[in-house]
N, C-alpha and C. Protein backbone atom coordinates (compact mmCIF):
# COMPACT_ATOMS: atom_id res chain seq x y z
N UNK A 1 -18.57 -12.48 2.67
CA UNK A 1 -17.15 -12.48 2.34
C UNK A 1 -16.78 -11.09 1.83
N UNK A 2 -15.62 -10.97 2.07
CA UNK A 2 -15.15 -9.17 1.34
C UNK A 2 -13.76 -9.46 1.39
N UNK A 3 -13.33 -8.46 0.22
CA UNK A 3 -11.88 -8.36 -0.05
C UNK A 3 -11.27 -7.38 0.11
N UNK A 4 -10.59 -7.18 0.58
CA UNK A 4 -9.60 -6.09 1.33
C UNK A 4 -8.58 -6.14 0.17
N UNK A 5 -8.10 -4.44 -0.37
CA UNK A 5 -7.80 -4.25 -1.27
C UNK A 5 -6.69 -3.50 -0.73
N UNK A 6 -5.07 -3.72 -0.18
CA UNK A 6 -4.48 -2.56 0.39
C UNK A 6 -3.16 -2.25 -0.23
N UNK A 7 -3.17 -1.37 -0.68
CA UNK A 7 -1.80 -0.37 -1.29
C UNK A 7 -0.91 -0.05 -0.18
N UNK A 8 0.30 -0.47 -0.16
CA UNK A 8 1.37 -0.48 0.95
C UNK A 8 2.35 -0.19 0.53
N UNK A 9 3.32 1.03 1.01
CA UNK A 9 4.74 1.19 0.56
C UNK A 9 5.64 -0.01 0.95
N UNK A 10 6.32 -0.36 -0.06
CA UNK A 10 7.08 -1.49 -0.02
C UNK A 10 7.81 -1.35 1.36
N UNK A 11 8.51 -1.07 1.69
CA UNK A 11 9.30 -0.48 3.17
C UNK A 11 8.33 -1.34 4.10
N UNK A 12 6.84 -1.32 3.92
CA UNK A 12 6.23 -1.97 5.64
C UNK A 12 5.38 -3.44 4.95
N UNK A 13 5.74 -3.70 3.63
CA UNK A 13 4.69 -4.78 3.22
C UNK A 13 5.25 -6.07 3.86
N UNK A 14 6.79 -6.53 4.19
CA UNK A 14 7.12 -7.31 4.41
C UNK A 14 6.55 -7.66 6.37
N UNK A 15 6.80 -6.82 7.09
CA UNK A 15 6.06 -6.85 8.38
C UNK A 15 5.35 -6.71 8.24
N UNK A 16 3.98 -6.18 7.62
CA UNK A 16 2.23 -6.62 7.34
C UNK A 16 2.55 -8.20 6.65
N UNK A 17 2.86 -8.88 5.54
CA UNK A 17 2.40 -9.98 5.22
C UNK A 17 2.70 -11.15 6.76
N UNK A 18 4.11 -10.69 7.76
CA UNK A 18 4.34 -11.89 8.59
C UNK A 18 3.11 -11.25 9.55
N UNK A 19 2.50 -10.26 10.18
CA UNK A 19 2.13 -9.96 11.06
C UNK A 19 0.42 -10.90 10.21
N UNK A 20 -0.15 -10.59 8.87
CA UNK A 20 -1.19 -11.46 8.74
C UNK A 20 -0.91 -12.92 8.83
N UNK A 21 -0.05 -13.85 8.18
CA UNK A 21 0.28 -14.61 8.34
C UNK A 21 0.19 -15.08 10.07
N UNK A 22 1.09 -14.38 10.92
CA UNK A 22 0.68 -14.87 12.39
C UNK A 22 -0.38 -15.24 13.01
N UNK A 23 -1.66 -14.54 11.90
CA UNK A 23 -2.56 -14.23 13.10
C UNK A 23 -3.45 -15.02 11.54
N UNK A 24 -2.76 -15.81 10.54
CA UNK A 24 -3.80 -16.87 9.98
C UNK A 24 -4.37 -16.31 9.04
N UNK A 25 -4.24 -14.91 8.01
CA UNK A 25 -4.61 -14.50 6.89
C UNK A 25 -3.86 -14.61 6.05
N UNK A 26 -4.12 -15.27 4.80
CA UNK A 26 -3.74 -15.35 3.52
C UNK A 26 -3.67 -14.07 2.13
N UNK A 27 -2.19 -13.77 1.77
CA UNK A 27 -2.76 -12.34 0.85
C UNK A 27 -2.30 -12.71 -1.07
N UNK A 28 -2.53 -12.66 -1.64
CA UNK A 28 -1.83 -12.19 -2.80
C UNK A 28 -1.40 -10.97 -3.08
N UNK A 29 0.03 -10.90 -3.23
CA UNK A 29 0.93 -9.60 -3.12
C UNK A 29 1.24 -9.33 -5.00
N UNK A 30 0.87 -8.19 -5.28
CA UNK A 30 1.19 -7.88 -6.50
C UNK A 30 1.67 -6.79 -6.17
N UNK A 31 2.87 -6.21 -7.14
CA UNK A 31 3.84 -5.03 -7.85
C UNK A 31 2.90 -4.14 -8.13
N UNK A 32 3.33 -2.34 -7.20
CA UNK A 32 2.67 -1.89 -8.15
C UNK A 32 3.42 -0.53 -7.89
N UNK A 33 3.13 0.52 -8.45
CA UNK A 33 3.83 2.13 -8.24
C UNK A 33 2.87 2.75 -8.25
N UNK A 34 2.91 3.66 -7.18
CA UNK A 34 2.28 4.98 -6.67
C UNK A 34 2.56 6.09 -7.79
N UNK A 35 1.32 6.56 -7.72
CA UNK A 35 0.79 7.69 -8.81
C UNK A 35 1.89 8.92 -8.46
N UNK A 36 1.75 9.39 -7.48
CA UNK A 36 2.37 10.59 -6.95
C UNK A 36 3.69 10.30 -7.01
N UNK A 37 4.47 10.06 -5.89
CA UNK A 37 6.05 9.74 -5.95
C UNK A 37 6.73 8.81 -7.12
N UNK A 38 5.75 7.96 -7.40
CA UNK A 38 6.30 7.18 -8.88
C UNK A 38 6.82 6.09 -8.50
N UNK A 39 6.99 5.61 -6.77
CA UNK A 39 7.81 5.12 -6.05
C UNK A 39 6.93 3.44 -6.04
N UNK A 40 8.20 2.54 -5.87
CA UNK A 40 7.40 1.58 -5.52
C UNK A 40 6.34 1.12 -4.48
N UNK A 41 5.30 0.16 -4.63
CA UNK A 41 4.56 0.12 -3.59
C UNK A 41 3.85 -1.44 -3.81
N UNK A 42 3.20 -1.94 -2.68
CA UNK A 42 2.60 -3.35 -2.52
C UNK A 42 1.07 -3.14 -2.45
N UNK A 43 0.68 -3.83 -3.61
CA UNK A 43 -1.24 -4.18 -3.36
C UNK A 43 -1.27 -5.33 -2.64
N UNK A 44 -1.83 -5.69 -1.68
CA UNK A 44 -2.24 -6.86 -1.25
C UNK A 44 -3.48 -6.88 -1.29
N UNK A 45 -4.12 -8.20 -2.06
CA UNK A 45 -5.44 -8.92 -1.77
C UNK A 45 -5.30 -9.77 -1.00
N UNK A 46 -6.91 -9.72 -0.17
CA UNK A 46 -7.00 -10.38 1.17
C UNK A 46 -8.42 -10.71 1.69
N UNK A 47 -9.07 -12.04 1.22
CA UNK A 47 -10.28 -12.33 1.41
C UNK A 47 -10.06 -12.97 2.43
N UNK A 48 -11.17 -12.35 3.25
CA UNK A 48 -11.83 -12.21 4.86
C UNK A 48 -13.36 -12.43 4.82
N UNK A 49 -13.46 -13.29 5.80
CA UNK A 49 -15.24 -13.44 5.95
C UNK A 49 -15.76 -12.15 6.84
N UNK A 50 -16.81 -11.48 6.39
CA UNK A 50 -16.77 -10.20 6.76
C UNK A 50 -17.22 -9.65 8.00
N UNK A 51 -17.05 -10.74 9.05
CA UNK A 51 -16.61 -10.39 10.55
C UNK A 51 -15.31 -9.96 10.88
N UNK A 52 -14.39 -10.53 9.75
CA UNK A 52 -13.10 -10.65 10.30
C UNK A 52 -12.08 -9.19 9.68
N UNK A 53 -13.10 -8.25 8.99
CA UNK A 53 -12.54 -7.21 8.51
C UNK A 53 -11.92 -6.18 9.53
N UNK A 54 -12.57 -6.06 10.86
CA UNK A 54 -12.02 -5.30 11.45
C UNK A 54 -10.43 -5.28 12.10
N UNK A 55 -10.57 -7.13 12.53
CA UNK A 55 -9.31 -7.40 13.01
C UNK A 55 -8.06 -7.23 11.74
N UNK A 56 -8.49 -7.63 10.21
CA UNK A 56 -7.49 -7.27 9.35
C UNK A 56 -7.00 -5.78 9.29
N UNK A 57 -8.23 -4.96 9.47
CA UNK A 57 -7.89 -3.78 9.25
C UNK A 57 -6.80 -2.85 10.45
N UNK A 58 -6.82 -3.59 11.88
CA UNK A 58 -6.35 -3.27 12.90
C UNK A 58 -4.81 -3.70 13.05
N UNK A 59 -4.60 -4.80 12.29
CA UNK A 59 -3.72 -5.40 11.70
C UNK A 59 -2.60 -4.44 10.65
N UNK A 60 -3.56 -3.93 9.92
CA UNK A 60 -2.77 -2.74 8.92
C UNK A 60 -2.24 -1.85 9.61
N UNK A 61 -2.77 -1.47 10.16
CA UNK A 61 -3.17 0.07 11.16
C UNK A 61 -1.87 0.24 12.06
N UNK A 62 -2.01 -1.34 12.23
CA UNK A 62 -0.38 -1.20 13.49
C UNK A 62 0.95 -1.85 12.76
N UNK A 63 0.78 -1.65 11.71
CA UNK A 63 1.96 -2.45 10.94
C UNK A 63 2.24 -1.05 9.75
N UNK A 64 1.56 -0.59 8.96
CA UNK A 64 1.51 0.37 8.41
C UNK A 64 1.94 1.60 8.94
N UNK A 65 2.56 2.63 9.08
CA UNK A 65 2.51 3.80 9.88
C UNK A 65 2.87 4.96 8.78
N UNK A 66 2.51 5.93 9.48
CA UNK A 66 3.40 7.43 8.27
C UNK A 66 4.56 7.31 8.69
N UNK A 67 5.28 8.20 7.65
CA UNK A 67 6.58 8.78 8.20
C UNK A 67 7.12 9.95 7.33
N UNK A 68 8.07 11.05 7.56
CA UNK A 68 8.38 11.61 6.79
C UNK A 68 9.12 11.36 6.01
N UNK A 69 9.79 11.73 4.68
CA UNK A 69 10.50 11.46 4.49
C UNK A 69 11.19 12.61 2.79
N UNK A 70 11.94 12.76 2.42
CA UNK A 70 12.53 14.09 1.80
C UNK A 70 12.36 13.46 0.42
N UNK A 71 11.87 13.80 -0.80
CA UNK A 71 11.83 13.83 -1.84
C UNK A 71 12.23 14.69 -3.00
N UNK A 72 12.78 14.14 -3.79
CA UNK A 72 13.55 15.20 -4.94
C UNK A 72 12.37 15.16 -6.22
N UNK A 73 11.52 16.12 -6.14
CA UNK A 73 10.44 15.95 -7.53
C UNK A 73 11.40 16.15 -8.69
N UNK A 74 10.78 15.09 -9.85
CA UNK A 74 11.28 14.91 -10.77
C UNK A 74 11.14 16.53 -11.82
N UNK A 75 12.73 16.37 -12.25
CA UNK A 75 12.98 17.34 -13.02
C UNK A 75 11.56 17.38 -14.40
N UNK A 76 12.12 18.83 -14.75
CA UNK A 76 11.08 18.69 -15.86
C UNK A 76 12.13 18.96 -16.99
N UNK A 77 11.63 17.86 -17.99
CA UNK A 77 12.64 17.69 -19.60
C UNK A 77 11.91 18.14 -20.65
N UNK A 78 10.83 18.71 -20.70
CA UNK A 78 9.61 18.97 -21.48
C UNK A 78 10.55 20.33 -22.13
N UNK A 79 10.34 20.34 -23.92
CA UNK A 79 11.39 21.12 -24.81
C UNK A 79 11.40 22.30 -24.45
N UNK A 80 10.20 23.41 -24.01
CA UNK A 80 10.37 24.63 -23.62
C UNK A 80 10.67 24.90 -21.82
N UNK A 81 11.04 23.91 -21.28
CA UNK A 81 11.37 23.89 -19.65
C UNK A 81 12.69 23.85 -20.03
N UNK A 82 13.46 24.38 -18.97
CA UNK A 82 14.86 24.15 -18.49
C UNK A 82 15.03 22.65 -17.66
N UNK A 83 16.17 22.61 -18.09
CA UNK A 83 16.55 21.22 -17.03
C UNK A 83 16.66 21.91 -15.93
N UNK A 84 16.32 21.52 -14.88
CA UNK A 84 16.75 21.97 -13.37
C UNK A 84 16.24 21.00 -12.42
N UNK A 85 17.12 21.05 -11.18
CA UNK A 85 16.93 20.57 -9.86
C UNK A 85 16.29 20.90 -8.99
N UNK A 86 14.89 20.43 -8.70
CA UNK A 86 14.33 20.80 -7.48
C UNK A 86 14.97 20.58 -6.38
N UNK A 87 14.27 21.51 -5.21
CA UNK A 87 15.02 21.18 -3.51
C UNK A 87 14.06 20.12 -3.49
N UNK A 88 14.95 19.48 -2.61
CA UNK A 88 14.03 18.20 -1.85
C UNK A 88 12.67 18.73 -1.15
N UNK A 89 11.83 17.93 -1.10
CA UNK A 89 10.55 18.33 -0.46
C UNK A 89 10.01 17.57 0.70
N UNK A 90 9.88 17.89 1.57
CA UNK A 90 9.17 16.81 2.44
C UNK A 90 7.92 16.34 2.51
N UNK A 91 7.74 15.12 2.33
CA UNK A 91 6.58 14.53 2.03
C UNK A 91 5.98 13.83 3.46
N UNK A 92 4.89 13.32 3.43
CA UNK A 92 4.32 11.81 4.67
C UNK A 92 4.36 10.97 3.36
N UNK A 93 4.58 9.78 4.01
CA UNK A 93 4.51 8.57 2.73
C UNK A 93 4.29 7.41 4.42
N UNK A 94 4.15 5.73 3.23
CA UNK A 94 3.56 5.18 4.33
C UNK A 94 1.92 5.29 4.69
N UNK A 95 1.81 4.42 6.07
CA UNK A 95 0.41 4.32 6.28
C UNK A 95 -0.16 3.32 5.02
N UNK A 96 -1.01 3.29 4.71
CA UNK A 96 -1.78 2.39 3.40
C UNK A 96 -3.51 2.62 2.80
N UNK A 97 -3.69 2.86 1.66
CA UNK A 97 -4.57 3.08 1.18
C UNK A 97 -5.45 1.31 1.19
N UNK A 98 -6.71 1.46 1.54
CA UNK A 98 -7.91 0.24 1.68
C UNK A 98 -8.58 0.62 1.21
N UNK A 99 -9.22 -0.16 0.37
CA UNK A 99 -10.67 -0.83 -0.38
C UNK A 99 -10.73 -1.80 0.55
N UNK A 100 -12.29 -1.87 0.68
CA UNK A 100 -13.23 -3.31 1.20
C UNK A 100 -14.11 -3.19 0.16
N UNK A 101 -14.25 -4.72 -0.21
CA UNK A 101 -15.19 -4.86 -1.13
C UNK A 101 -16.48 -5.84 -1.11
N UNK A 102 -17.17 -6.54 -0.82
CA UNK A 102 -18.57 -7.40 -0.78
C UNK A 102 -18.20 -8.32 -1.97
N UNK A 103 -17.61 -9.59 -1.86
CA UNK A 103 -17.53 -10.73 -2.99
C UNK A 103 -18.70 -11.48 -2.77
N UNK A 104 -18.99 -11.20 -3.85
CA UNK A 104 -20.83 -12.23 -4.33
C UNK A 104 -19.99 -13.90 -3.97
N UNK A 105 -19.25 -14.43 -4.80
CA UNK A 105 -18.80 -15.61 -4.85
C UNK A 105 -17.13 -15.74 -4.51
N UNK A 106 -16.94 -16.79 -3.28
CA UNK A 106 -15.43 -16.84 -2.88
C UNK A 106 -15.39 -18.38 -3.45
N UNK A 107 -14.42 -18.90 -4.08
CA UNK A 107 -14.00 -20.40 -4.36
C UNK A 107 -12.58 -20.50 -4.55
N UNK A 108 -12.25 -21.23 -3.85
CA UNK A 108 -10.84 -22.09 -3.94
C UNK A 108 -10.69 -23.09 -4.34
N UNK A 109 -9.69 -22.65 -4.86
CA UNK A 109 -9.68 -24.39 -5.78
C UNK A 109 -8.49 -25.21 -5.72
């Protein structure tokens, strides 16, 4: 058994949960925010018997994608900085960060 651990920008979590769902995988979706942009984002847990990791992962792969997209880094308020406005920056965001993990014990209850 293994658990698939995947960090998803909110924007593609809703077409990954129906696209697992179609194809018969179960996830728990928790809240979470990305380190970098600060921006929201989706963890999904997702225990798979560990034949079936590849097809989950192929699953991500085509549901997940990059994209560009323009970001305003956060001002700095810190007492000896000036307030000021950065230019927008262009970033890739999207795609999804995975963990697989080896669960000693799976039980449902």
């Amino acid at each position: 058994m293994r658990m698939i651990i995947a960090m998803v920008q909110d924007q593609d979590v809703h077409k990954l949960l129906k696209a697992l769902t179609e194809h018969h995988y179960s996830a728990t979706k928790l809240a979470s925010t990305g380190g970098f942009l600060r921006q929201g984002n989706t963890t999904l847990m997702i225990g798979v018997p560990a034949e079936k990791v590849g097809e989950v992962m192929e699953i991500i792969k085509e549901t997940c994608q990059t994209r560009k997209q323009l970001v305003t880094p956060l001002a700095s308020v810190g007492p000896s900085m000036n307030n000021y406005m950065q230019a927008p920056v262009e970033v890739t965001v999207g795609g999804a960060t995975v963990f697989v993990l080896e669960v000693a014990d799976f039980i449902k209850i």
